[in-house]
Protein backbone atom coordinates (compact mmCIF):
# COMPACT_ATOMS: atom_id res chain seq x y z
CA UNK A 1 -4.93 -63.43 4.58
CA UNK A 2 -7.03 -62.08 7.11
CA UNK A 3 -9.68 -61.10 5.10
CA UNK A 4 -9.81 -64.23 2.88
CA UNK A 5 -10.22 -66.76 5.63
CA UNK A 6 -13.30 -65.96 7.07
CA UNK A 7 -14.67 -66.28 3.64
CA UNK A 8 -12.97 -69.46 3.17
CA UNK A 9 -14.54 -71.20 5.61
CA UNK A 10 -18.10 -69.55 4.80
CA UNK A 11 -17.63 -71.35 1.66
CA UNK A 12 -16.80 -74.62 3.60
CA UNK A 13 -19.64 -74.06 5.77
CA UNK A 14 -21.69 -73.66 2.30
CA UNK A 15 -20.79 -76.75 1.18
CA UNK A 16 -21.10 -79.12 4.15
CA UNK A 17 -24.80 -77.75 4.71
CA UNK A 18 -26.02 -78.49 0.95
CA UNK A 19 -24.46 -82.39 0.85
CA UNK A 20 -25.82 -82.92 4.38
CA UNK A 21 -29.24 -84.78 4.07
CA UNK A 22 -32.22 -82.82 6.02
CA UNK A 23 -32.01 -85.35 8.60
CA UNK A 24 -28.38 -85.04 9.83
CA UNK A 25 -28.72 -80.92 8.69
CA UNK A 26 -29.43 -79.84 12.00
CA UNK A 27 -27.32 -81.94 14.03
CA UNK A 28 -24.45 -81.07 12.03
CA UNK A 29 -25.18 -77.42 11.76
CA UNK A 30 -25.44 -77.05 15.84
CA UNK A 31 -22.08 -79.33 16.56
CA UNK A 32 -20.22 -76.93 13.30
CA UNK A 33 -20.92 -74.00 13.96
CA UNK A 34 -20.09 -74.29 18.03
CA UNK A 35 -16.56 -75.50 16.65
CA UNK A 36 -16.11 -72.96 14.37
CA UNK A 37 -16.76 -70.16 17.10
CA UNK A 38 -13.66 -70.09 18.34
CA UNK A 39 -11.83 -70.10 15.36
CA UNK A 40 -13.33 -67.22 13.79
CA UNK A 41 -13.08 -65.08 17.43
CA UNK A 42 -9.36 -65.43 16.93
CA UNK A 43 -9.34 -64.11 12.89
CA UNK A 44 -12.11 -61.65 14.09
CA UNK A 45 -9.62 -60.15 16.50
CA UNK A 46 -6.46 -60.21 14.10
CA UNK A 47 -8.20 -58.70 11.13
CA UNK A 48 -9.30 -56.33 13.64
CA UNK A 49 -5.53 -55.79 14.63
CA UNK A 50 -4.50 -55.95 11.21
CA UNK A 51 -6.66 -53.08 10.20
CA UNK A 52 -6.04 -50.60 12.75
CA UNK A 53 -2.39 -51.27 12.27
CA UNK A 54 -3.21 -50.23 8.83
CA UNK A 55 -4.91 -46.90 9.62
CA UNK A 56 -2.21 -45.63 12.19
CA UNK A 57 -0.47 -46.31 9.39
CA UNK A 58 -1.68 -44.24 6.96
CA UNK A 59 -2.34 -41.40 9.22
CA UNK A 60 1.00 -41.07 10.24
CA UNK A 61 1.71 -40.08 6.61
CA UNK A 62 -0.46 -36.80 7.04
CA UNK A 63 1.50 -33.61 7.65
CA UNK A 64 -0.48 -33.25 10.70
CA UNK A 65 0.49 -35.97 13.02
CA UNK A 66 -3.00 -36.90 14.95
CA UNK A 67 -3.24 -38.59 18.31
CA UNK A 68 -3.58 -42.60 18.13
CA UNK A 69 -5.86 -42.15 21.02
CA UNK A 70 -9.70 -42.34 19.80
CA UNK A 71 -12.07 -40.63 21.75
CA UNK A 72 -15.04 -41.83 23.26
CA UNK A 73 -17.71 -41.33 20.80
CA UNK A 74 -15.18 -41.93 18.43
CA UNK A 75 -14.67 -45.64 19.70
CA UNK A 76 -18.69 -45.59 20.01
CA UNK A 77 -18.83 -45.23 16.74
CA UNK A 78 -15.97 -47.27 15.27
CA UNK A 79 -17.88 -50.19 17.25
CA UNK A 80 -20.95 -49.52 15.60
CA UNK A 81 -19.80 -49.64 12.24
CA UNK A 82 -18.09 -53.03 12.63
CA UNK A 83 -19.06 -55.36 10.04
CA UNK A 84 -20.64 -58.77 10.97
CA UNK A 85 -18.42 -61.85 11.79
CA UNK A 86 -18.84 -64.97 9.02
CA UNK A 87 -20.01 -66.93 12.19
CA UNK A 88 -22.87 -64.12 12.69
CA UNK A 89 -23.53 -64.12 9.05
CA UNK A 90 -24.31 -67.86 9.02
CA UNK A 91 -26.27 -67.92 12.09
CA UNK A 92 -28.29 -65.09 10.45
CA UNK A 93 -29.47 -67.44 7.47
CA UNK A 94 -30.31 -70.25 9.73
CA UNK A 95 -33.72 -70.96 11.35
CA UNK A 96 -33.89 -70.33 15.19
CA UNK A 97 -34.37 -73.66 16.05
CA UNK A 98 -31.23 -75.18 14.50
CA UNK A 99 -28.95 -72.64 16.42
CA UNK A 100 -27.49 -73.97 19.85
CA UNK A 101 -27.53 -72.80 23.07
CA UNK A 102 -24.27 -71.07 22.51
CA UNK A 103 -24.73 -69.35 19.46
CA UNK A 104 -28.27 -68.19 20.32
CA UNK A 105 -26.73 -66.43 23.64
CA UNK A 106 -24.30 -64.91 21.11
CA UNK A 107 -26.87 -63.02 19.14
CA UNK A 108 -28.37 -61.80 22.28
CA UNK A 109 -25.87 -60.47 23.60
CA UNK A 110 -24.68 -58.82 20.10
CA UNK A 111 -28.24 -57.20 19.76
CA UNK A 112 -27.54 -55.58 23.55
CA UNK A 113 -24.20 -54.23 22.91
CA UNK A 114 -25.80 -52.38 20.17
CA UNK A 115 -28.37 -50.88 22.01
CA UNK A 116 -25.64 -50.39 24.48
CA UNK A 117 -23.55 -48.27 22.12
CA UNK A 118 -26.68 -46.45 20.20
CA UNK A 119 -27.66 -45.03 23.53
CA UNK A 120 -24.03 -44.35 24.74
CA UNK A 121 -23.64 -42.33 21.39
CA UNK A 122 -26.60 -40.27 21.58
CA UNK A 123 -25.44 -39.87 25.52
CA UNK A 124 -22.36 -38.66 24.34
CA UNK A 125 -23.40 -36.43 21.02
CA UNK A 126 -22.05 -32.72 21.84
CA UNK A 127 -24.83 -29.94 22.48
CA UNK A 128 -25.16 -27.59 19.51
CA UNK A 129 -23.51 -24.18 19.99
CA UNK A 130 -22.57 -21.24 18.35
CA UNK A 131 -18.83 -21.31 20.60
CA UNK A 132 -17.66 -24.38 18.14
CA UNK A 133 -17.13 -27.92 19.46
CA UNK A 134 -14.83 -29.09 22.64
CA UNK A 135 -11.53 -30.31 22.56
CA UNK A 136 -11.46 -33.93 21.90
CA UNK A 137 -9.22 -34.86 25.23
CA UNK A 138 -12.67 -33.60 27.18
CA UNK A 139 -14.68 -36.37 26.58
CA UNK A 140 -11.46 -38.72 27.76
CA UNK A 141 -11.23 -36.22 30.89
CA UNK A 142 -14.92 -36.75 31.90
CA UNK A 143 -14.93 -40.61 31.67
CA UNK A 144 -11.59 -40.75 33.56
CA UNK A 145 -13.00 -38.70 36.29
CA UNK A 146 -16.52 -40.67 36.21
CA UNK A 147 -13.99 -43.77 36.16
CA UNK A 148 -11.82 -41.98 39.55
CA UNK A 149 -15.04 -41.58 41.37
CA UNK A 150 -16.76 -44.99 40.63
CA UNK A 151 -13.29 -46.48 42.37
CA UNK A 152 -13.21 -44.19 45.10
CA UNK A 153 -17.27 -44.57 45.92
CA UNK A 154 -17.13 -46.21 48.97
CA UNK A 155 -14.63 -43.77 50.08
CA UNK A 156 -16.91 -40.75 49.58
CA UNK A 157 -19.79 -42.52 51.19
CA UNK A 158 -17.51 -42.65 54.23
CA UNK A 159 -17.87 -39.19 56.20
CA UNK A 160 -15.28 -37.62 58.66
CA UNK A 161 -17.76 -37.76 61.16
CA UNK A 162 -20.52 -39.36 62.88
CA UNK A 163 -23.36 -39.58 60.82
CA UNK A 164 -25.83 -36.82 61.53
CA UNK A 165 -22.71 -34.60 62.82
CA UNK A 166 -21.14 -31.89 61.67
CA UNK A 167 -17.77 -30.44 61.68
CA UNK A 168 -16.34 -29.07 64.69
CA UNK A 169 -17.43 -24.98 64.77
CA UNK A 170 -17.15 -22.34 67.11
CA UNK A 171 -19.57 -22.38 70.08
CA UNK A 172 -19.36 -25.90 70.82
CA UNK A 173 -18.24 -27.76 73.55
CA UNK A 174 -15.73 -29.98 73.47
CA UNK A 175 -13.35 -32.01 75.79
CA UNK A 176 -9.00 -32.01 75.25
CA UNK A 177 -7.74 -34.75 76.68
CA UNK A 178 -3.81 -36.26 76.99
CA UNK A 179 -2.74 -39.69 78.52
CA UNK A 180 0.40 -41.03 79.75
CA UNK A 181 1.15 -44.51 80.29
CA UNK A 182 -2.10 -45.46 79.87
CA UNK A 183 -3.64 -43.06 82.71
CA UNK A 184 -5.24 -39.21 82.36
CA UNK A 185 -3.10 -36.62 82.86
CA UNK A 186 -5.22 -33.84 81.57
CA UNK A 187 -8.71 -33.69 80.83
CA UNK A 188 -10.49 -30.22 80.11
CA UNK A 189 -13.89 -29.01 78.83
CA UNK A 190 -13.86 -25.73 77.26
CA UNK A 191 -15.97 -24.28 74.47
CA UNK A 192 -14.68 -23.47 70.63
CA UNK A 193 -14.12 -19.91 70.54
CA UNK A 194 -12.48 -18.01 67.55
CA UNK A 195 -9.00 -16.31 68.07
CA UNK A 196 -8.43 -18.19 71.67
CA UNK A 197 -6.33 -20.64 73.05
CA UNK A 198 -6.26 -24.01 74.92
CA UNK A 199 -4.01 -23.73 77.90
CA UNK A 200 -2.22 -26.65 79.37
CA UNK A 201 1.40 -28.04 80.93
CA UNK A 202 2.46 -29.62 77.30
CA UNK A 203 1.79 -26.29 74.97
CA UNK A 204 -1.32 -24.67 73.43
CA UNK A 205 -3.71 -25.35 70.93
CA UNK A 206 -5.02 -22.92 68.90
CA UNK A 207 -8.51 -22.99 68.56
CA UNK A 208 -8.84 -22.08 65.13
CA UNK A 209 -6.69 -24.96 64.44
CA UNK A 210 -9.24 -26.86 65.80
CA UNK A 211 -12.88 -25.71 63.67
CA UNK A 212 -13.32 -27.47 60.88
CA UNK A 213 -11.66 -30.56 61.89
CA UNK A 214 -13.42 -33.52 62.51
CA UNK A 215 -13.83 -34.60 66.17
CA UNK A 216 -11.64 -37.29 67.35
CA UNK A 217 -8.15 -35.97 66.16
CA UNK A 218 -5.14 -35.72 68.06
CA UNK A 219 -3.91 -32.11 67.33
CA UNK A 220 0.09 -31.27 68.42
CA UNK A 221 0.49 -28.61 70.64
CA UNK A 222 3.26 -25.76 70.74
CA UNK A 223 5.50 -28.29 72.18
CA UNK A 224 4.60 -31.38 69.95
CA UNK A 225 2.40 -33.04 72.51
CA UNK A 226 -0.33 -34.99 71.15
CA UNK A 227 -3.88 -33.90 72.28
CA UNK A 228 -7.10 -35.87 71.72
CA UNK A 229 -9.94 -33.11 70.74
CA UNK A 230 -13.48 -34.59 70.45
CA UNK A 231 -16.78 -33.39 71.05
CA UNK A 232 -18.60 -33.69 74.93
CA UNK A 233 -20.81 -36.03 75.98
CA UNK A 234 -23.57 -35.29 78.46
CA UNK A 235 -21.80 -37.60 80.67
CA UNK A 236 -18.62 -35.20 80.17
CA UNK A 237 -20.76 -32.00 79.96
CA UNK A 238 -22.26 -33.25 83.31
CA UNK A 239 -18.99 -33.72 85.40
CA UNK A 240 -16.68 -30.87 84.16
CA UNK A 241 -19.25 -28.02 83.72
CA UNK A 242 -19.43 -25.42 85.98
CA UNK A 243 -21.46 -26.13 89.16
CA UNK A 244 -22.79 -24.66 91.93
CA UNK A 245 -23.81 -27.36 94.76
CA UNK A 246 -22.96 -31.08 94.01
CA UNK A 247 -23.96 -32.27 91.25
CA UNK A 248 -25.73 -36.03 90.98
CA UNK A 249 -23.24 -38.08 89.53
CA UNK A 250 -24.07 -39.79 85.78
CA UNK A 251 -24.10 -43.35 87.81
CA UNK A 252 -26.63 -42.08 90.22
CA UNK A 253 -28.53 -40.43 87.55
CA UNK A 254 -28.72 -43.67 84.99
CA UNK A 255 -30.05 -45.84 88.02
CA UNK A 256 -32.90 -43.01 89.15
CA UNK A 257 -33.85 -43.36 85.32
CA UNK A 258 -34.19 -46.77 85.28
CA UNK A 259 -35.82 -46.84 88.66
CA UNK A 260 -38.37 -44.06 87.51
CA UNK A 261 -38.96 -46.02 84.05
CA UNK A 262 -39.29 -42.88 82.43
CA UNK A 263 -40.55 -42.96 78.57
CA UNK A 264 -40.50 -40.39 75.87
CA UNK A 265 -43.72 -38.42 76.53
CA UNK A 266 -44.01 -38.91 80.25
CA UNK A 267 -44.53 -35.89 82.74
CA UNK A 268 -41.53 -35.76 85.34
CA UNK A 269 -40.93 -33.14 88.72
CA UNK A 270 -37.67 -32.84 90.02
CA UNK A 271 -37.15 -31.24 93.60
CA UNK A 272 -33.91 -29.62 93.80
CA UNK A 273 -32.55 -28.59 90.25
CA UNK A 274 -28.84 -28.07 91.91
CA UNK A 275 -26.38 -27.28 88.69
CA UNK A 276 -28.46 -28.96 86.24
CA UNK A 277 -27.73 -31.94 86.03
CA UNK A 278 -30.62 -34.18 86.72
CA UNK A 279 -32.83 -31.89 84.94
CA UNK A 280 -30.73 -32.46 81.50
CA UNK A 281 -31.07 -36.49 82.37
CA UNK A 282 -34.50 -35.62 82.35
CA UNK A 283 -34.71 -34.01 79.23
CA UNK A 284 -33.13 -36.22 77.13
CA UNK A 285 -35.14 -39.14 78.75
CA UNK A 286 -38.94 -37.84 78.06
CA UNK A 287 -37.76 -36.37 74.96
CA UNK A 288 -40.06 -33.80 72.52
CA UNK A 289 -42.91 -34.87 73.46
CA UNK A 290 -42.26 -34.70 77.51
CA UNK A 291 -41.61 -32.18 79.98
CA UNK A 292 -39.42 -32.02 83.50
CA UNK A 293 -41.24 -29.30 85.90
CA UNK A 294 -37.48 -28.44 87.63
CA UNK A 295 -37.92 -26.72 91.35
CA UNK A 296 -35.30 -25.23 93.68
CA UNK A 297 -35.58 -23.23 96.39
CA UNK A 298 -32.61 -21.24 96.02
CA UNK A 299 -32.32 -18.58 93.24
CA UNK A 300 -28.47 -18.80 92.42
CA UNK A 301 -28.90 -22.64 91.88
CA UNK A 302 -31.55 -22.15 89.92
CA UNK A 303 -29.69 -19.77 87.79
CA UNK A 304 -26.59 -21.80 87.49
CA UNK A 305 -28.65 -25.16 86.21
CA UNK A 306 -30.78 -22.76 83.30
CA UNK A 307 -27.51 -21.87 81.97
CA UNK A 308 -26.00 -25.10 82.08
CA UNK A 309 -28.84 -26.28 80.32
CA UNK A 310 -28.88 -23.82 77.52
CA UNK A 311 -25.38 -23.88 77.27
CA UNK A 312 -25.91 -27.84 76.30
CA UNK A 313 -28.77 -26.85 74.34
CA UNK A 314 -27.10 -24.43 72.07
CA UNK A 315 -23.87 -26.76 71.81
CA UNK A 316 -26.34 -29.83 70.74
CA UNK A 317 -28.03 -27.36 67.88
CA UNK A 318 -24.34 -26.92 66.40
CA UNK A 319 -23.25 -30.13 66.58
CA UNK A 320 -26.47 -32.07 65.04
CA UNK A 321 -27.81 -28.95 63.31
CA UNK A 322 -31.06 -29.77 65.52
CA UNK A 323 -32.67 -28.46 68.17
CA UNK A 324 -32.32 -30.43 72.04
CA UNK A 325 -35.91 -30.52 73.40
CA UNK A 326 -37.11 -27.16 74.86
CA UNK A 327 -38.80 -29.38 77.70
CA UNK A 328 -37.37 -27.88 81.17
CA UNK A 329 -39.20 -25.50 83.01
CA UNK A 330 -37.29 -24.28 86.18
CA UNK A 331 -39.30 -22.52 88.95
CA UNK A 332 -38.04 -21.02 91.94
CA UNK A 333 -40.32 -22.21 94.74
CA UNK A 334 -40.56 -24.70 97.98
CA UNK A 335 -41.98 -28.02 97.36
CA UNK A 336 -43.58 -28.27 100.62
CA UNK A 337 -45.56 -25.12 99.79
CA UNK A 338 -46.06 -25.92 96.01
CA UNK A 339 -49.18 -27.22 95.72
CA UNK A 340 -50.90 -24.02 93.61
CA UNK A 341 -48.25 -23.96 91.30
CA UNK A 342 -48.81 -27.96 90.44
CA UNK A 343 -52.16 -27.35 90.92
CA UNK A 344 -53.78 -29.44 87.08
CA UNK A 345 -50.49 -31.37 86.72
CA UNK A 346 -50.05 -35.04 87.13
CA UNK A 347 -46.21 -36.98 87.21
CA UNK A 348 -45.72 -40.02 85.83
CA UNK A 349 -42.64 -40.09 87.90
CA UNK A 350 -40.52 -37.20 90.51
CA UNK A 351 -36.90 -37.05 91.49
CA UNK A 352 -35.85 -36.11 94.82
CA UNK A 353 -32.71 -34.33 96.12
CA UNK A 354 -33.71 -32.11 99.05
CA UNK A 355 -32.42 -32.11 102.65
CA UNK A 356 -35.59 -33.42 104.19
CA UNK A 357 -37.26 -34.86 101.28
CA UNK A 358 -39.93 -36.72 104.15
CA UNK A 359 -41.23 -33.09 104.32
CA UNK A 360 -41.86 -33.24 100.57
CA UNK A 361 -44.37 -36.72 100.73
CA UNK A 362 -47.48 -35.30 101.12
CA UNK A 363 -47.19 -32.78 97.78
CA UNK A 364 -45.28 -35.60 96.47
CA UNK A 365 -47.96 -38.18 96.80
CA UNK A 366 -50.97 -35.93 95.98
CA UNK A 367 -49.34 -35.62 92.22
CA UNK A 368 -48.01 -38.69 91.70
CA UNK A 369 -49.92 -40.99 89.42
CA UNK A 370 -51.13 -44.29 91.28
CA UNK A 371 -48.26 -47.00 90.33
CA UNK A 372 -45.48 -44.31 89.76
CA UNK A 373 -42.71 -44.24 91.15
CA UNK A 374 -40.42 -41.53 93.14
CA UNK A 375 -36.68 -42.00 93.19
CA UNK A 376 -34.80 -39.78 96.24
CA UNK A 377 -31.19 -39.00 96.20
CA UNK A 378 -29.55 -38.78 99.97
CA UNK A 379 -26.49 -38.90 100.40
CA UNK A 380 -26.17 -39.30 104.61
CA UNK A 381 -27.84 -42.63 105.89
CA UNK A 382 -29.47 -41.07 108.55
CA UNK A 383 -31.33 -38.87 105.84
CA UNK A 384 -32.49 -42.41 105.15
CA UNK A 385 -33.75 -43.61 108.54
CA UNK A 386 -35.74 -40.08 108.79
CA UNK A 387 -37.57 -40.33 105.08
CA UNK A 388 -38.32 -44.13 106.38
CA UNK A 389 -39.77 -42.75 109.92
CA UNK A 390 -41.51 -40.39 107.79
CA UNK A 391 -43.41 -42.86 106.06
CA UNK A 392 -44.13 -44.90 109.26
CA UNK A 393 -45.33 -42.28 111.32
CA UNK A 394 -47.58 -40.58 108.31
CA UNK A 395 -48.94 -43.74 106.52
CA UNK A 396 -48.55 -42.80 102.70
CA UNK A 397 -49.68 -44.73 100.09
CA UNK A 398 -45.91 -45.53 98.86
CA UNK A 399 -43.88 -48.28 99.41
CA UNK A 400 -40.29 -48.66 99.72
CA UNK A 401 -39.47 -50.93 97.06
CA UNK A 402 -35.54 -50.55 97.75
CA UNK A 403 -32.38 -48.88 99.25
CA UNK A 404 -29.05 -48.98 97.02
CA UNK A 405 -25.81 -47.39 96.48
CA UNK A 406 -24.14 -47.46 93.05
CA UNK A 407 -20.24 -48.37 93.83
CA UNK A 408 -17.94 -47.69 90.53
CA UNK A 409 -14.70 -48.96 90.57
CA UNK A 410 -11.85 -47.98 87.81
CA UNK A 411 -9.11 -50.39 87.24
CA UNK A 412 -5.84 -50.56 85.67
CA UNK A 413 -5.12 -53.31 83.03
CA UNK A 414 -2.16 -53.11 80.85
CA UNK A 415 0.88 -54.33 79.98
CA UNK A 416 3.87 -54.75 82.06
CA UNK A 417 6.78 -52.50 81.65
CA UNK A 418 10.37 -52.27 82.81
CA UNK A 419 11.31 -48.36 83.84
CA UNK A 420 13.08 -47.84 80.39
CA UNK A 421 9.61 -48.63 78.85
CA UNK A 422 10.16 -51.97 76.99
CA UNK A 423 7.74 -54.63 77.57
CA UNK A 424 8.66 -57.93 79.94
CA UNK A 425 8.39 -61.14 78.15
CA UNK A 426 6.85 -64.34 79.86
CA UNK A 427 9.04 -66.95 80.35
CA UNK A 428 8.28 -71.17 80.04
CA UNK A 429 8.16 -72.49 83.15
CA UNK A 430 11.46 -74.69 83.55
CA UNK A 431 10.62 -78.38 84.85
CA UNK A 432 13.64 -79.64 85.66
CA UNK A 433 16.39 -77.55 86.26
CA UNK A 434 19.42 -80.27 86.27
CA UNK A 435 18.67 -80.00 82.83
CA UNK A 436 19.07 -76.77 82.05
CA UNK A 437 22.19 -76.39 84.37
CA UNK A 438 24.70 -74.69 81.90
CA UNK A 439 22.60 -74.03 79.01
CA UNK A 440 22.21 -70.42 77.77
CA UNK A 441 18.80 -68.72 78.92
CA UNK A 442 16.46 -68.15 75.91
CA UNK A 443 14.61 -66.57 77.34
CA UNK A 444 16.71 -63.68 78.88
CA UNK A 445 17.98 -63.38 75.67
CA UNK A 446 14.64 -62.74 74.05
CA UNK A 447 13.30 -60.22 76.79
CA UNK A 448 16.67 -58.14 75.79
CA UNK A 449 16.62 -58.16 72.31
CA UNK A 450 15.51 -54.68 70.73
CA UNK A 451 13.10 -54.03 68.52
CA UNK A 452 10.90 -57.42 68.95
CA UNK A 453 7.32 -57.39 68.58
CA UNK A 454 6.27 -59.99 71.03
CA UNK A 455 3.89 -62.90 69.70
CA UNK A 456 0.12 -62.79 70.89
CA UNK A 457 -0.13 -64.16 74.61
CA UNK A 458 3.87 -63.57 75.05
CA UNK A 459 3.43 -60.08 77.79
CA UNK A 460 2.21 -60.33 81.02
CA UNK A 461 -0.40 -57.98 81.98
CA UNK A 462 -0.94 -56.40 85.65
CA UNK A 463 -4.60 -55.64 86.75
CA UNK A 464 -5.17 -53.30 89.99
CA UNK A 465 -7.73 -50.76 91.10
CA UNK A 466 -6.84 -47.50 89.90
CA UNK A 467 -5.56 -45.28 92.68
CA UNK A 468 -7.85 -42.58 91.92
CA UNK A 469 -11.35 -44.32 92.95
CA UNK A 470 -15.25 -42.31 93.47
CA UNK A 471 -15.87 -42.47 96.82
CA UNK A 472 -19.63 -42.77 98.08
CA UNK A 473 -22.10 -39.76 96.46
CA UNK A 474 -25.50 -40.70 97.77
CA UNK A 475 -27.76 -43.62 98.37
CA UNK A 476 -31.05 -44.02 96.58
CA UNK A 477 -34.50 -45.13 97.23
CA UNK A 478 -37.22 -45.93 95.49
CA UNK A 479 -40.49 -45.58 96.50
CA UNK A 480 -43.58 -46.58 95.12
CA UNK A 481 -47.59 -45.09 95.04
CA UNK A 482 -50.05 -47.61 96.10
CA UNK A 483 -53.48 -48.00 95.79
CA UNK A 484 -55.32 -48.36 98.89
């Protein structure tokens, strides 16, 4: 029955054609055939059932029981050797121009699924060798594994890591860090070393454990304590490395860059390397292409800041698997008396953290390109006073452009607690309370129930300055080279 209607209604479709005149031919032909689509897609795809029904059939008689499962090439194949549909068969003998929209769309699309499938067979022909041919569950294998990774692509493309970061390995530095109630309770730089361990009040941390892993993670310690491990910032690097005299603070340090305007490429002195920190400011800010000339006139701080900076040098090159800028040359000498030394060299800016920087003006100015601008760190006001009499009494070309201190202050915002830890609950403001004389409390109720997740807006918050605040480091001025 399958079989015999499609021919049926070829033979129909025969017969309407040749008692048509020409003129209604092709309107008939277009509004036929689009109704007869359908109809044949359904027989199409029960003959098609009927037939493989037929076939497991008959291969189940075989002493050999085979799998019902067709391979891919197999199913190529089978598809390719499908026989043409009455509806494709009529559309076939017609002219082009009496075929409708639909049916013409049809035929397209039939002539790409067979290129489809002759290139997906010759994709999927075996190579010839002399070890016989694979098993036929391999080719099922590969296309569920292409089929596994084309659903999981966009998990792949996500990485563990920052991109252009590696995995956490041994030599770099990195920062452990545990809060409680919302506050620090132990912060620690340290570097990644194989076979040691991190030491603190709530267990240790292998650090083994730790390379390989992805920065970022909170990793248990001995005593199940939860311990954030990620990777240092300069920021980090800059306040917990080890130090020699004090260090300028990352506040003070982003405002002297701004203040200085310094660009990638640019030429920069800095009086008074210290422990390094300014000088790796520096580096980062004129880049490849720039270099920091870094004076002190002490030997152990000099000493201290070089190792500081290769120490973040080296850690960088693991961490990025790229160099830091070799741009920091550090020079044990006495601005005041440094003039052969910068003898050729010309500053589009200079940094200042001496004593008596007033001294330091008339090098200073000498080097400093016209328009430039020197930023001094002092911490004591009356430092101040004296660089200002300085410039009175001496009549340099630079002007004071300003004198600022950088105030940071950390605050607490979170949510209110009760000492057992539960959250408080706001309550609705009661507007008359003869009304409510008698009647049970909701809202007591609610704040004791267990186990409720609040709605959004329902928990107070309390805001204060945290306890712990930066008291003053330094004030800075800026000073600028005229042109007289």
């Amino acid at each position: 029955m399958a079989v015999q209607m499609p021919f049926a209604g070829l033979m129909f479709m025969n017969r309407l054609v040749r008692m048509s005149t020409p003129s209604q031919r092709h309107l008939r032909n277009r509004i036929l055939l689009v109704k007869l689509h359908k109809c044949l897609r359904e027989i199409r795809t029960f003959s098609t059932g009927s037939v493989k029904w037929n076939k497991d059939k008959e291969d189940s008689s075989d002493p050999a029981p085979l799998s019902t499962t067709l391979t891919s090439r197999q199913a190529l194949l089978s598809r390719r050797r499908r026989p043409l549909s009455p509806l494709e068969r009529i559309s076939g003998l017609l002219p082009q121009d009496a075929l409708s929209p639909e049916v013409t769309q049809l035929r397209e699309q039939n002539q790409q699924d067979t290129a489809d499938i002759q290139v997906s067979v010759a994709n999927c022909a075996p190579e010839e060798s002399g070890h016989g041919t694979h098993p036929e569950n391999e080719d099922s294998e590969t296309l569920d594994a292409q089929l596994k990774g084309t659903l999981h692509e966009d998990e792949r493309s996500m990485s563990p890591t920052l991109p252009g970061e590696r995995l956490l390995a041994f030599g770099e530095l990195l920062v452990a860090e545990y809060r409680k109630k919302g506050r620090v309770a132990f912060r620690k730089l340290f570097k990644l070393r194989a076979g040691e361990r991190l030491q603190s009040s709530w267990g240790t941390i292998p650090h083994d454990d730790m390379a390989g892993q992805p920065a970022g993670r909170f990793l248990k310690t001995s005593r199940g304590v939860p311990i954030l491990t990620r990777r240092a910032s300069l920021e980090d690097f800059v306040l917990y490395m080890k130090r020699g005299p004090a260090i300028s603070y990352p506040k003070d340090a982003a405002t002297m860059l701004m203040m200085m305007d310094i660009t990638e490429g640019d030429c920069v002195l800095e009086s008074g390397s210290g422990s390094g920190a300014m000088s790796l400011f520096l580096s980062r800010a004129v880049g490849s292409k720039g270099r920091v000339l870094s004076m002190d006139i002490r030997e152990d701080h000099l000493k201290r800041a070089a190792i500081n900076y290769n120490d973040w040098r080296r850690s960088w090159n693991l961490r990025r698997g790229e160099e830091w800028p070799d741009n920091v040359q550090f020079h044990n000498a006495d601005l005041r008396t440094a003039s052969p030394l910068l003898a050729g060299w010309g500053f589009h800016a200079v940094a200042l953290d001496l004593i008596n920087p007033h001294l330091a003006l008339p090098t200073v100015t000498q080097h400093l390109h016209p328009g430039a601008v020197c930023a001094v760190y002092i911490p004591n006001i009356t430092q101040v006073v004296e660089l200002l009499e300085g410039l009175r009494c001496l009549a340099y070309p630079l002007l004071c452009e300003c004198i600022i201190e950088v105030p940071v202050r950390d605050w607490i915002v979170a949510p209110a607690l009760r000492k057992d830890g539960s959250n408080y609950v706001s309550k609705a403001p009661i507007q008359d309370e003869d009304q409510n004389e008698g009647a049970p409390d909701e809202t007591d109720t609610e704040e004791t129930t267990p186990n409720l997740h609040p709605a959004f807006g329902s928990i107070p918050y309390i805001a204060r300055p945290h306890p712990d605040q930066m008291s003053h480091t330094a004030f800075l001025v800026k000073l600028r080279k005229t042109v007289q």
